[in-house]
PDB file of N, CA and C in Angstrom:
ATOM      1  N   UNK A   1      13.475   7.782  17.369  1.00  0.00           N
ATOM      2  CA  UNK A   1      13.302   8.776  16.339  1.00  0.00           C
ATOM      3  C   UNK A   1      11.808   9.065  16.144  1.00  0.00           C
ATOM      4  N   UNK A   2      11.403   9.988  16.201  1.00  0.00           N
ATOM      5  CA  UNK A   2      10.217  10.913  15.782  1.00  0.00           C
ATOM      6  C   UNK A   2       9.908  11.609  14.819  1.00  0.00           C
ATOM      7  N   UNK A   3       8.923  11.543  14.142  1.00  0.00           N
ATOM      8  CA  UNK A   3       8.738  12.094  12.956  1.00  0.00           C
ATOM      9  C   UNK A   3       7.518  13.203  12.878  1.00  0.00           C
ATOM     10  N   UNK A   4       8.065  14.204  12.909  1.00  0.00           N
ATOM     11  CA  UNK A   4       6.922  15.471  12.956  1.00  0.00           C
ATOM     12  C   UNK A   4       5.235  15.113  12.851  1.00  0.00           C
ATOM     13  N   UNK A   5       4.710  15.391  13.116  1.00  0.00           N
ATOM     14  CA  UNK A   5       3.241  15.409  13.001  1.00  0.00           C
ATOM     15  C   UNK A   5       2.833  15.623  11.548  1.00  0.00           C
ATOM     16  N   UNK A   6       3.434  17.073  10.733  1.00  0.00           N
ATOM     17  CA  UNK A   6       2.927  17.800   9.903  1.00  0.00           C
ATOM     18  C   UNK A   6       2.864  16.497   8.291  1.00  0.00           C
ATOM     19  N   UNK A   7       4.288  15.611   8.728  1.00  0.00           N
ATOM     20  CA  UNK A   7       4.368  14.439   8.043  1.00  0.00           C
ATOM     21  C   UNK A   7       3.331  12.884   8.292  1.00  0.00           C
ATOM     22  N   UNK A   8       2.502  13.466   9.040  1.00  0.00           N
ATOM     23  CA  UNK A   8       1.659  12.553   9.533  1.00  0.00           C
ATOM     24  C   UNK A   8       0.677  11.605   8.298  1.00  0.00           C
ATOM     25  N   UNK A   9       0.009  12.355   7.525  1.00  0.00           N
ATOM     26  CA  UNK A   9      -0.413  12.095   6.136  1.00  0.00           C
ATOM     27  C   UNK A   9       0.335  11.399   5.092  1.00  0.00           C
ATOM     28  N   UNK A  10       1.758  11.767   4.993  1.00  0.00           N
ATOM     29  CA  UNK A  10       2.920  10.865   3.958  1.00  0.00           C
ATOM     30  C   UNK A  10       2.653   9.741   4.840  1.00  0.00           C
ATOM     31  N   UNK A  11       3.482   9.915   6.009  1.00  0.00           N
ATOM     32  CA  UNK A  11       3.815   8.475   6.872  1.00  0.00           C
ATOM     33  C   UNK A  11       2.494   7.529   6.565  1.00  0.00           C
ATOM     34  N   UNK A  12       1.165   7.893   6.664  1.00  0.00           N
ATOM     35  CA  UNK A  12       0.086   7.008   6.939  1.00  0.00           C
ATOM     36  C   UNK A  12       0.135   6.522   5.448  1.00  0.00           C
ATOM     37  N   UNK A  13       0.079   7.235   4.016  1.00  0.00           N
ATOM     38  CA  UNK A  13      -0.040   7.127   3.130  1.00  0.00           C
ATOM     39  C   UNK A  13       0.902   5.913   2.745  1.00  0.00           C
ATOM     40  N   UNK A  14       2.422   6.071   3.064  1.00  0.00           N
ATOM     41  CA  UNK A  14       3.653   5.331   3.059  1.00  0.00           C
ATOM     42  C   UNK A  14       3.466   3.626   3.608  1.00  0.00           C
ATOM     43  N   UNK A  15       2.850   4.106   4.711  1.00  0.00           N
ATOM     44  CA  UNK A  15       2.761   2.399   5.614  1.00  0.00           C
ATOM     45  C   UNK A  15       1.224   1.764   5.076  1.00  0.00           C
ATOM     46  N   UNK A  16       0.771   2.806   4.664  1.00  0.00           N
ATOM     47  CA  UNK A  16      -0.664   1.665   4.561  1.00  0.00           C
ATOM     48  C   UNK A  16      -0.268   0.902   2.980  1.00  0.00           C
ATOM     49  N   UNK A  17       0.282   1.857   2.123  1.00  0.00           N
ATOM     50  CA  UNK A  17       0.444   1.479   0.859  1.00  0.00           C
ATOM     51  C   UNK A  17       1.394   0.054   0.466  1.00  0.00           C
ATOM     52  N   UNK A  18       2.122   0.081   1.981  1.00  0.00           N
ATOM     53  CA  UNK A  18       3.554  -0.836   1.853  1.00  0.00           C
ATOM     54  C   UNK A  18       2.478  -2.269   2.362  1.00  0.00           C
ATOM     55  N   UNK A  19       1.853  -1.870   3.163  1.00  0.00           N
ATOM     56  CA  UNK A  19       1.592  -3.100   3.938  1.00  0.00           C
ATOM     57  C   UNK A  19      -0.112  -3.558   2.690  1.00  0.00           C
ATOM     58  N   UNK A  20      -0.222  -2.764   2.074  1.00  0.00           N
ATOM     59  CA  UNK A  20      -1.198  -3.408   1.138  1.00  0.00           C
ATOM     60  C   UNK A  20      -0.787  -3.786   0.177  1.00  0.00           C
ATOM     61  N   UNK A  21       0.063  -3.508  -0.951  1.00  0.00           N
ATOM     62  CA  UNK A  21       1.464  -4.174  -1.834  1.00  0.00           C
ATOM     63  C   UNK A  21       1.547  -5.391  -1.623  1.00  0.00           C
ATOM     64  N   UNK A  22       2.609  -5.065  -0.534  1.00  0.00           N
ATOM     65  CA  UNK A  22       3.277  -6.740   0.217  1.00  0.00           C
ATOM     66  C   UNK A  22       1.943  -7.776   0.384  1.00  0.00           C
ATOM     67  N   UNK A  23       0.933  -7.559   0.979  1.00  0.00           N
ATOM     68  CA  UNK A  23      -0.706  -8.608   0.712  1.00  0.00           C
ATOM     69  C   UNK A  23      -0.940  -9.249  -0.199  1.00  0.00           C
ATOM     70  N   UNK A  24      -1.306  -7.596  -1.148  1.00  0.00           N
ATOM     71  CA  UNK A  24      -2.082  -8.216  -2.384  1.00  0.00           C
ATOM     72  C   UNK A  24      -1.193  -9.023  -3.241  1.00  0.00           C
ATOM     73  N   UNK A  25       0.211  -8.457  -3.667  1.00  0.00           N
ATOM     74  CA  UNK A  25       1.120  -8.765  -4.192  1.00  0.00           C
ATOM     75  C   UNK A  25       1.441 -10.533  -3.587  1.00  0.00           C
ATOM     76  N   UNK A  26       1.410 -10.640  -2.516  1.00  0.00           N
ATOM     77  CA  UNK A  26       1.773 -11.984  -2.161  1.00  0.00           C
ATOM     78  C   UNK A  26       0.617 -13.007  -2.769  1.00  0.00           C
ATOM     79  N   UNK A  27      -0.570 -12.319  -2.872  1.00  0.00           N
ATOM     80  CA  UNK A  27      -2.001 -13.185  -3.132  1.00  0.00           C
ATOM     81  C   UNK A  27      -1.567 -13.821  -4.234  1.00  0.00           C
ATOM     82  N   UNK A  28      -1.961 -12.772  -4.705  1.00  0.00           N
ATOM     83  CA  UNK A  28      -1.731 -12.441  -6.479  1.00  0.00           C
ATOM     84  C   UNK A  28      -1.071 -13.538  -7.046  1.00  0.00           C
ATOM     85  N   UNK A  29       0.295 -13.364  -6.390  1.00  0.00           N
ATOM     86  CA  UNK A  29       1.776 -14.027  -7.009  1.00  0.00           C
ATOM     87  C   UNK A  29       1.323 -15.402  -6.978  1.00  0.00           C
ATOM     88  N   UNK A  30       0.771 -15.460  -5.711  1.00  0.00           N
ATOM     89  CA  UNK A  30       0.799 -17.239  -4.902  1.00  0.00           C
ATOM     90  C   UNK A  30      -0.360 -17.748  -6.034  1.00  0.00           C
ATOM     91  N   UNK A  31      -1.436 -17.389  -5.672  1.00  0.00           N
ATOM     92  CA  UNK A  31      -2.795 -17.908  -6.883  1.00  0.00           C
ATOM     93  C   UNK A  31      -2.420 -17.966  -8.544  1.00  0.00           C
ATOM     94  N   UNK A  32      -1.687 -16.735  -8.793  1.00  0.00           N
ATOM     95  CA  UNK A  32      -1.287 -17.143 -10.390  1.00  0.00           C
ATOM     96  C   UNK A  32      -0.240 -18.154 -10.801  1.00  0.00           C
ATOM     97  N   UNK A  33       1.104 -17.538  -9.695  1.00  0.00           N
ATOM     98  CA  UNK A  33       2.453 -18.463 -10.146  1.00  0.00           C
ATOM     99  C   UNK A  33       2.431 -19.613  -9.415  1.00  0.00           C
ATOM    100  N   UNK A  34       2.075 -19.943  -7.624  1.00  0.00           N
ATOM    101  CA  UNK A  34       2.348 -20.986  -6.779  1.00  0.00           C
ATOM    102  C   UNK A  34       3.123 -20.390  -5.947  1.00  0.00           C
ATOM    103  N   UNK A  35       3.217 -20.956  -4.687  1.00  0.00           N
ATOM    104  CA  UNK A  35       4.777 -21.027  -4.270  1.00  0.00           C
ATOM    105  C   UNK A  35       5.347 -21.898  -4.290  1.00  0.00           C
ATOM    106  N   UNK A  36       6.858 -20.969  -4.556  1.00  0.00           N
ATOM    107  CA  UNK A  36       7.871 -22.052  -5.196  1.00  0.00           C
ATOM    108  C   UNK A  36       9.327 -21.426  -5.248  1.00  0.00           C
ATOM    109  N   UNK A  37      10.607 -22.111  -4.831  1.00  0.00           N
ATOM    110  CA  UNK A  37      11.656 -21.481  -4.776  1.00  0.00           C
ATOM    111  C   UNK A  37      12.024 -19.962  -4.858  1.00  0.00           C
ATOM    112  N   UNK A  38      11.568 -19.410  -6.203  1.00  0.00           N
ATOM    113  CA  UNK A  38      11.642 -18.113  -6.593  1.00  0.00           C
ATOM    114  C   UNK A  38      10.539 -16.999  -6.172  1.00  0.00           C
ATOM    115  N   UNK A  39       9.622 -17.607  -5.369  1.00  0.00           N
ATOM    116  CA  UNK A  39       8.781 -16.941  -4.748  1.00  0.00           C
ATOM    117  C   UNK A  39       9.217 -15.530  -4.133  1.00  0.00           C
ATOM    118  N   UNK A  40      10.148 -15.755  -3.288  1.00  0.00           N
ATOM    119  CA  UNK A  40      10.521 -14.393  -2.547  1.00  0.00           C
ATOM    120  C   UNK A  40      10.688 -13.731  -3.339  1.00  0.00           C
ATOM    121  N   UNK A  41      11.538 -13.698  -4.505  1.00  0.00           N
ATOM    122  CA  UNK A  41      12.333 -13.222  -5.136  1.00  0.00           C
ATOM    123  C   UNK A  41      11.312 -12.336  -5.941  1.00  0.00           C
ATOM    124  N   UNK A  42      10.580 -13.072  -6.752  1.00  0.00           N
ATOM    125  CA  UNK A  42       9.740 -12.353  -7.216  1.00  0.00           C
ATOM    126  C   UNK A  42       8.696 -11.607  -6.551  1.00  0.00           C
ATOM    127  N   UNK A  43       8.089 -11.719  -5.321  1.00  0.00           N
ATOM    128  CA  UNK A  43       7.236 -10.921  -4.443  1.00  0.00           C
ATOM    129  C   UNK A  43       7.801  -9.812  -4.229  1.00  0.00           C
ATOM    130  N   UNK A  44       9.295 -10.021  -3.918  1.00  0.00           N
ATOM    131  CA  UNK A  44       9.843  -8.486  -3.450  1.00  0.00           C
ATOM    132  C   UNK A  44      10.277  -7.572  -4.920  1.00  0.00           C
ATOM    133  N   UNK A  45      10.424  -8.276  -5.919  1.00  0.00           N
ATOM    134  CA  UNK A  45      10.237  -7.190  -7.296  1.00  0.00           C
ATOM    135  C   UNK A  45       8.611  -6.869  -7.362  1.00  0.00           C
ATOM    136  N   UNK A  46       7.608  -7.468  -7.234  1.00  0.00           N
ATOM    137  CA  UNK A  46       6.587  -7.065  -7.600  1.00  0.00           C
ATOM    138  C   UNK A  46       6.045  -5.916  -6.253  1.00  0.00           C
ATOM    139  N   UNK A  47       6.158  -6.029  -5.354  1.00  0.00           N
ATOM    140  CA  UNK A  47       6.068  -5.267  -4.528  1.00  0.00           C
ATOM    141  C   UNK A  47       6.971  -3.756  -4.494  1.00  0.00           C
ATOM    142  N   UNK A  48       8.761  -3.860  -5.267  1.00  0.00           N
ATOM    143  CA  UNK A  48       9.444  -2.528  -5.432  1.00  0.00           C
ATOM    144  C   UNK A  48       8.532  -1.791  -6.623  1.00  0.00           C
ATOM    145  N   UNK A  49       8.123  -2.560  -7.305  1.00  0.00           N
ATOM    146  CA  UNK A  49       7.562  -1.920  -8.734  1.00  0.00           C
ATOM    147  C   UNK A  49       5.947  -1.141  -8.513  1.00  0.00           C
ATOM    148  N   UNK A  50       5.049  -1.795  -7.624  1.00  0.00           N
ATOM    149  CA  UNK A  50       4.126  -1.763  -7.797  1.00  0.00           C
ATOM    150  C   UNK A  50       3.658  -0.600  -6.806  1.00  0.00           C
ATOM    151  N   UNK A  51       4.779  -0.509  -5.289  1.00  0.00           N
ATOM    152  CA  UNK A  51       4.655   0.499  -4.207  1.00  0.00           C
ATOM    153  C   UNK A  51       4.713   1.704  -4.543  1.00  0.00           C
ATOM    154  N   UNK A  52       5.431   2.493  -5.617  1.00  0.00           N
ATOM    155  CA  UNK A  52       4.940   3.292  -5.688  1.00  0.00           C
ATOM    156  C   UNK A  52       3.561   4.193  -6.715  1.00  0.00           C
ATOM    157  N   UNK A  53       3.329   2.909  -7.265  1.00  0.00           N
ATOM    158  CA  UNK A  53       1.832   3.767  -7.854  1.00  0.00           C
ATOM    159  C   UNK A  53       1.194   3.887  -6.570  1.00  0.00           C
ATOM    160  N   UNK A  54       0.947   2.493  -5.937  1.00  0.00           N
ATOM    161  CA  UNK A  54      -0.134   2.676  -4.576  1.00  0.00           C
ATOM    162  C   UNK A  54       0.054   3.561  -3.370  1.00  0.00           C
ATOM    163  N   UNK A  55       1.735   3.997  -3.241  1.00  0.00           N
ATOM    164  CA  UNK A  55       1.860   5.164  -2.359  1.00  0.00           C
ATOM    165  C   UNK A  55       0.900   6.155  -2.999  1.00  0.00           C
ATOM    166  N   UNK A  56       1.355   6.755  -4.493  1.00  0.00           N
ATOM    167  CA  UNK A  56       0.547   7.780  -4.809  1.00  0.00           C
ATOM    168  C   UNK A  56      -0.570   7.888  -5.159  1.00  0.00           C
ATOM    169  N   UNK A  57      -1.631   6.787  -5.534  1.00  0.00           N
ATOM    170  CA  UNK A  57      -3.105   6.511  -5.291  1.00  0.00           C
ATOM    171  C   UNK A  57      -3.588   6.844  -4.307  1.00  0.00           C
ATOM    172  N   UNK A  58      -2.966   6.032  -2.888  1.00  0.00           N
ATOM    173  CA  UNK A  58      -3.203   6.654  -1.533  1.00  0.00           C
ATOM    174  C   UNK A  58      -2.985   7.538  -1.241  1.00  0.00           C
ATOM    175  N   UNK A  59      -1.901   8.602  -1.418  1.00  0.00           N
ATOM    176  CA  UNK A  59      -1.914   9.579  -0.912  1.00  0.00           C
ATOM    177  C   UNK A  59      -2.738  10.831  -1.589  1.00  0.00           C
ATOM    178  N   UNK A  60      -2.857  10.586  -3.190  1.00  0.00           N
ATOM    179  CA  UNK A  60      -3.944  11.430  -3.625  1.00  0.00           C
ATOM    180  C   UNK A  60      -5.715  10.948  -3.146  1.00  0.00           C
ATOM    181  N   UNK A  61      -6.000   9.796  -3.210  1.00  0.00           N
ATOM    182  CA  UNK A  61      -7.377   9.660  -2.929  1.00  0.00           C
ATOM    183  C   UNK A  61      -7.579   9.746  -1.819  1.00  0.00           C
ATOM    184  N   UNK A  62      -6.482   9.573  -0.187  1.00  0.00           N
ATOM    185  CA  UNK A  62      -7.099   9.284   1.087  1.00  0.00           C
ATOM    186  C   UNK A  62      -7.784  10.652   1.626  1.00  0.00           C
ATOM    187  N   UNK A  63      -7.412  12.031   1.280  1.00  0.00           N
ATOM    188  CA  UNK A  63      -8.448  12.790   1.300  1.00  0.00           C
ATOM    189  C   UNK A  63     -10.184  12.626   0.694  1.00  0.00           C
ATOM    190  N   UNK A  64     -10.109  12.522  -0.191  1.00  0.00           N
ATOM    191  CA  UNK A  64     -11.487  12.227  -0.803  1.00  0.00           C
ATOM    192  C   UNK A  64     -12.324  11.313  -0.403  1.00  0.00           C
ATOM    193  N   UNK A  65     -11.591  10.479  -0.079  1.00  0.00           N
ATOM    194  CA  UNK A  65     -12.113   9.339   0.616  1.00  0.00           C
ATOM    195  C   UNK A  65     -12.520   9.173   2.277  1.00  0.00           C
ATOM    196  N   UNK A  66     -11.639  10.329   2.895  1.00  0.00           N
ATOM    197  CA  UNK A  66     -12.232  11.016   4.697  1.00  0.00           C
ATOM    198  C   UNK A  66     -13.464  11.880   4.282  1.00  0.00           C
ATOM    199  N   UNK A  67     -13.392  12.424   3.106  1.00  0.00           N
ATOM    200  CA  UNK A  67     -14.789  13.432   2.887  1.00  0.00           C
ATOM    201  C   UNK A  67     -15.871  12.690   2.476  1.00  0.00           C
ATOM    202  N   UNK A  68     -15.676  11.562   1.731  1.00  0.00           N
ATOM    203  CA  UNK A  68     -16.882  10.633   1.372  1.00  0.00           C
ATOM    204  C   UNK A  68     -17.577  10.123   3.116  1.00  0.00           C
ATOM    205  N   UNK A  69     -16.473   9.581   3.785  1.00  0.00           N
ATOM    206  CA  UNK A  69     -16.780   9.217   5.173  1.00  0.00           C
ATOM    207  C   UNK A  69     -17.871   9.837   6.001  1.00  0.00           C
ATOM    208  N   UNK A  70     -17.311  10.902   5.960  1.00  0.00           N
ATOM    209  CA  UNK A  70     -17.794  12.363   6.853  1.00  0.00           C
ATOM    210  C   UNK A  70     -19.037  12.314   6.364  1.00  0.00           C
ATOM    211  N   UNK A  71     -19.171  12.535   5.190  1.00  0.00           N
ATOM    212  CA  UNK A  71     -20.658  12.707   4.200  1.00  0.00           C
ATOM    213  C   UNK A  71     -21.536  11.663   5.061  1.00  0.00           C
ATOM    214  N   UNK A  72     -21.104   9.965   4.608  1.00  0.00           N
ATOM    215  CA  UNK A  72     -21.902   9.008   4.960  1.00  0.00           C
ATOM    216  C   UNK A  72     -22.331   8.395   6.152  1.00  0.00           C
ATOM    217  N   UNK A  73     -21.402   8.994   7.380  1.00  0.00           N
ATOM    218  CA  UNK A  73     -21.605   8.750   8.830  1.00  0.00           C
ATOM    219  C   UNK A  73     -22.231   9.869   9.812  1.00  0.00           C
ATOM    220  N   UNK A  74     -22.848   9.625  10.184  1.00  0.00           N
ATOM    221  CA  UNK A  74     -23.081  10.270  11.164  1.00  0.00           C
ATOM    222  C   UNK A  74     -22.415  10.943  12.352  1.00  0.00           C
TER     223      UNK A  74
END
């Protein structure tokens, strides 16, 4: 399965946001609560809850943030 190009921006927005969630969210959890039995359990609620602010953070700032780039590189 293939997914159009024009969706190229969601998709990147979608996977970077999931795979930074699931990270931080695991940090987070582990340093405040431990791990411990209920670990999963709670990583994967804090991760349904939290994915989509950071989808839409990312997908509104990752423009602004290629133009800051552009600006600062050569």
């Amino acid at each position: 399965m293939r997914i159009p190009a024009r969706f190229a921006p969601v998709l990147f927005g979608a996977l970077l946001s999931a795979i930074m969630v699931a990270l931080v969210s695991a940090f987070v959890l582990a340093v405040s609560r431990g791990i411990h039995a209920e670990f999963p359990a709670l990583w994967l609620q804090s991760c349904l809850t939290t994915w989509p602010v950071a989808f839409a953070a990312v997908t509104v700032v990752a423009p602004w943030v290629r133009k800051v780039v552009g600006r600062l590189t050569a």
